[in-house]
Protein backbone atom coordinates (compact mmCIF):
# COMPACT_ATOMS: atom_id res chain seq x y z
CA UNK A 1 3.29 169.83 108.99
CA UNK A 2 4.47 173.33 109.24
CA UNK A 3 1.12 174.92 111.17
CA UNK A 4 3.47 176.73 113.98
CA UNK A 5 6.28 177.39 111.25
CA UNK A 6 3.52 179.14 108.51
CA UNK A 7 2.61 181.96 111.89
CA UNK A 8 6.21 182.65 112.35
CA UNK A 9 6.52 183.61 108.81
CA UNK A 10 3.17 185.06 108.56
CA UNK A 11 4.49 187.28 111.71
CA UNK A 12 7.45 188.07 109.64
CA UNK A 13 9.85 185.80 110.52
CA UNK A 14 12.62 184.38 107.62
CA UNK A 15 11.67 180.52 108.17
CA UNK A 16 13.93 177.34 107.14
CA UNK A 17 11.70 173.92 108.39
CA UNK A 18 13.50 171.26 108.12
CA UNK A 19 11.67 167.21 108.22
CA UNK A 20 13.17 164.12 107.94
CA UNK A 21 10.35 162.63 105.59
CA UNK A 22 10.15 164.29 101.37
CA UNK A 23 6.26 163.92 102.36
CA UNK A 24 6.50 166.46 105.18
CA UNK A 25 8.43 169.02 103.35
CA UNK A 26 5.90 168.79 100.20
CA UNK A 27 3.42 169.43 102.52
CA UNK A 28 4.93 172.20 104.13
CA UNK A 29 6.11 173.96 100.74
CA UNK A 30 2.86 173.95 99.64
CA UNK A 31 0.86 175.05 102.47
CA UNK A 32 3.43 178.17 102.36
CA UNK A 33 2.82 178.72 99.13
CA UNK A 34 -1.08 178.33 99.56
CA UNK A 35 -0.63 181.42 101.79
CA UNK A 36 2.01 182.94 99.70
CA UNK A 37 4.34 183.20 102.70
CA UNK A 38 8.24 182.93 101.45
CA UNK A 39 9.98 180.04 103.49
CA UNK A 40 13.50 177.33 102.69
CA UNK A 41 12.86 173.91 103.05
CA UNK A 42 15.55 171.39 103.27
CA UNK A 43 14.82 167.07 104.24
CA UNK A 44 17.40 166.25 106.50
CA UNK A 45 18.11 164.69 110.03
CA UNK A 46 17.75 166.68 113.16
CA UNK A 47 20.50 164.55 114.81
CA UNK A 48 22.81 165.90 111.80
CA UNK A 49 21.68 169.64 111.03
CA UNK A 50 23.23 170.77 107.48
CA UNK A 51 23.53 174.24 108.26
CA UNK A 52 26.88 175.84 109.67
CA UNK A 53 27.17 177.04 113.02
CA UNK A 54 25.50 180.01 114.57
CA UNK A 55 22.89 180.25 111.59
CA UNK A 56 19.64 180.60 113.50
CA UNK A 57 18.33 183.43 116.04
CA UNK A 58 15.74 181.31 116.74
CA UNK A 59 14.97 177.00 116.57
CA UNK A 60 11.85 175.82 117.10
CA UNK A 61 11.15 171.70 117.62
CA UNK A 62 7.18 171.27 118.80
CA UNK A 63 6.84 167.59 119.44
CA UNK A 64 9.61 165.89 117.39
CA UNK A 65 13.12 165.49 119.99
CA UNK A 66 11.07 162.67 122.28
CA UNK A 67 10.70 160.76 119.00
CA UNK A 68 14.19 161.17 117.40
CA UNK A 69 16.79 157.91 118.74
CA UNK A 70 19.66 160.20 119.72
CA UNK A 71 18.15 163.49 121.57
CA UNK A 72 20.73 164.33 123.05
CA UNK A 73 22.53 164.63 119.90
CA UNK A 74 19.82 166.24 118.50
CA UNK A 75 20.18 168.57 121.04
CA UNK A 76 23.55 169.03 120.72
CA UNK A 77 23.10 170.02 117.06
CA UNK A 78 20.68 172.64 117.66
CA UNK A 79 22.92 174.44 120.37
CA UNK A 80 25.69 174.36 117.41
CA UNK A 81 23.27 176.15 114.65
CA UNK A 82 22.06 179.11 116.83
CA UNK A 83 23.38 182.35 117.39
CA UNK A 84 24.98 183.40 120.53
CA UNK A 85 22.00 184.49 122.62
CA UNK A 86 19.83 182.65 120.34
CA UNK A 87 16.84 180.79 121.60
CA UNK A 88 15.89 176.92 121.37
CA UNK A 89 11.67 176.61 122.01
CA UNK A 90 11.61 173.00 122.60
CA UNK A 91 8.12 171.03 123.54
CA UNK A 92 8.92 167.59 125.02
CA UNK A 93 6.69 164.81 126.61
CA UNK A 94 6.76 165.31 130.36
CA UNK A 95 6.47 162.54 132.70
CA UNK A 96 4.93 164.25 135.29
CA UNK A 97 2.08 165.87 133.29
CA UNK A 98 -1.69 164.88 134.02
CA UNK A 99 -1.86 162.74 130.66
CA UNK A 100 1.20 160.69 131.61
CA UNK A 101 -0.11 160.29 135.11
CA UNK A 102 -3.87 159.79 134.35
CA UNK A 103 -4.06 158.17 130.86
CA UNK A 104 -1.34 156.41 130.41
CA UNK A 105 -0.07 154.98 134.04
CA UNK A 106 -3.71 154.64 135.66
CA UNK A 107 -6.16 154.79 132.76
CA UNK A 108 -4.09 152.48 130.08
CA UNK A 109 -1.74 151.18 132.13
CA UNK A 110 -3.13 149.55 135.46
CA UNK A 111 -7.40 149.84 134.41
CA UNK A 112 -6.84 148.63 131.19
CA UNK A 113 -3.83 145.90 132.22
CA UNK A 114 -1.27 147.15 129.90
CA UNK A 115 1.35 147.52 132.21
CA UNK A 116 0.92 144.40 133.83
CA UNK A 117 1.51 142.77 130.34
CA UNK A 118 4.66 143.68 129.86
CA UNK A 119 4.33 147.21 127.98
CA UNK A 120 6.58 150.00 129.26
CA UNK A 121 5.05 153.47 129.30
CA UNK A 122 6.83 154.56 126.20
CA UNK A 123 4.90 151.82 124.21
CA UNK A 124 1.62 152.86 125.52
CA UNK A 125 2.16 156.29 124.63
CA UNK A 126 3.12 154.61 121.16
CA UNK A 127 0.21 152.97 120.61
CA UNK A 128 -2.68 155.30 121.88
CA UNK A 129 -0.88 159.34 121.99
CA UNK A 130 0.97 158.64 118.81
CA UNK A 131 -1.04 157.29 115.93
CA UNK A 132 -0.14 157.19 112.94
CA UNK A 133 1.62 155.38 110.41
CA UNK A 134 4.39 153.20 112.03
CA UNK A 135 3.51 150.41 113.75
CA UNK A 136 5.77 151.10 116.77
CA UNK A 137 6.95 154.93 116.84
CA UNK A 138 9.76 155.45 119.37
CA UNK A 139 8.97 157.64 122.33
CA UNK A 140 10.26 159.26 125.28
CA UNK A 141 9.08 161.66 128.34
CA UNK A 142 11.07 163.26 130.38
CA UNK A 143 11.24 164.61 134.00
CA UNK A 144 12.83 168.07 134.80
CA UNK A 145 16.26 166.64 136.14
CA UNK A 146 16.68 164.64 132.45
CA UNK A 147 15.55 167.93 130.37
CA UNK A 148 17.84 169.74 132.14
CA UNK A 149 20.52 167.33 131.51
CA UNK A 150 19.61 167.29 127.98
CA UNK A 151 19.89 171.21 127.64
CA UNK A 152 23.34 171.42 129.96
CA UNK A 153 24.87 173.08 127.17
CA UNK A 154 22.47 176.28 127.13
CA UNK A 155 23.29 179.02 129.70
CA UNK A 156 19.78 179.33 130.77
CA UNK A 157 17.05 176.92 130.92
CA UNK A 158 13.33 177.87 131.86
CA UNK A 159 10.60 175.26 131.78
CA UNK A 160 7.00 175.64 131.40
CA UNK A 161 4.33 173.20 131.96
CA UNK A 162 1.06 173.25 130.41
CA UNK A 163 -1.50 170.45 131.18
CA UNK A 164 -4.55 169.56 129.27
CA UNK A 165 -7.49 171.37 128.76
CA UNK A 166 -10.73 170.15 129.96
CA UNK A 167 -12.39 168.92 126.79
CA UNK A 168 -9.69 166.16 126.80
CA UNK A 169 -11.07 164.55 129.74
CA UNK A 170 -14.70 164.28 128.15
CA UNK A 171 -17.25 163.35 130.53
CA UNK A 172 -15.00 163.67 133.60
CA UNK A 173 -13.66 166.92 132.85
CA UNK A 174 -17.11 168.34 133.54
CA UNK A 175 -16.67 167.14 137.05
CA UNK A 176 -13.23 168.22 138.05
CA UNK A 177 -12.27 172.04 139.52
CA UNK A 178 -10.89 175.00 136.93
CA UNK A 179 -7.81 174.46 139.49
CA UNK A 180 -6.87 171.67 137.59
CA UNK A 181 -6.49 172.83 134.55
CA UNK A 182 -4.97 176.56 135.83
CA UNK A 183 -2.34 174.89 137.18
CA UNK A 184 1.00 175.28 135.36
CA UNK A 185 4.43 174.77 136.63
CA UNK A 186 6.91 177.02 135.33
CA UNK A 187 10.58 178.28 136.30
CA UNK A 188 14.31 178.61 134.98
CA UNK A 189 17.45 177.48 135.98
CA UNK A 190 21.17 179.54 134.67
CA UNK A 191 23.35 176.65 134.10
């Protein structure tokens, strides 16, 4: 709905959001104009940008590739609109993160007997990380070796990991060591 695109162009930044739903973009247009921040913003497909090559110094995509059907052509499409030296701030579902791991494969999966009925990961994380309107939202995680794959076009790649914070663990969160939730995995890779 805009939240991270409204402190870019509070910070300055000249902002273009693009969403695939009119509802989204309303939103957006009038939060920015709630704040009286200037901002263009256009409905379209991520998998089909309408902008011409090298437009943008700068895309940012928090949470929407691992939901789109053809990511890597998503991907593709956002390498084509930036800049030479440009920079792509992507935020994708990892499938080695501590929610994947502990909510979905142990805590949903095997405790609660969903993935001994037949559900895949994806359509746990559909049902119970995903709410909202549709009924089945498509999603997707990733490891390192497929985001990397995904992202083979961009000379340099650097991943960072950040895990949950202890609040989402409620009652058990209390219990478990501040090394948990300090740990972060981060590094780059020139391709």
């Amino acid at each position: 709905m805009g939240t991270d695109l409204l402190q870019y162009a509070r910070g300055g930044a000249i902002c273009t959001g693009i969403d695939l739903t009119p509802r989204s973009i309303e939103i957006l247009r009038h939060r920015f104009k709630l704040y009286g921040v200037p901002g263009m913003f256009v409905i379209a497909d991520g998998e089909r940008l309408p902008f011409p090559e090298n437009t943008f110094d700068v895309v940012y995509s928090n949470g929407v590739l691992h939901h789109t059907p053809d990511t890597n052509g998503a991907v593709k499409e956002i390498h084509r609109v930036l800049r030479p030296g440009g920079i792509a701030k992507v935020m994708l579902y990892y499938r080695h993160s501590l929610n994947y791991w502990g909510e979905i494969m142990l805590h949903r999966g095997l405790l609660r007997g969903q993935l001994l009925r037949g559900d895949t990961p994806e359509q746990i994380m559909g049902r119970f990380v995903e709410v909202g309107e549709e009924t089945d939202p498509l999603v997707k995680v990733y490891n390192r070796s497929q985001a990397r794959q995904l992202f083979k076009s961009f000379s340099t790649i650097e991943f960072e990991v950040d895990q949950l914070i202890r609040a989402e663990f409620y009652a058990l969160g209390q219990m478990m060591p501040e090394s948990i939730f300090n740990a972060r995995e981060s590094g780059s890779v020139g391709t």
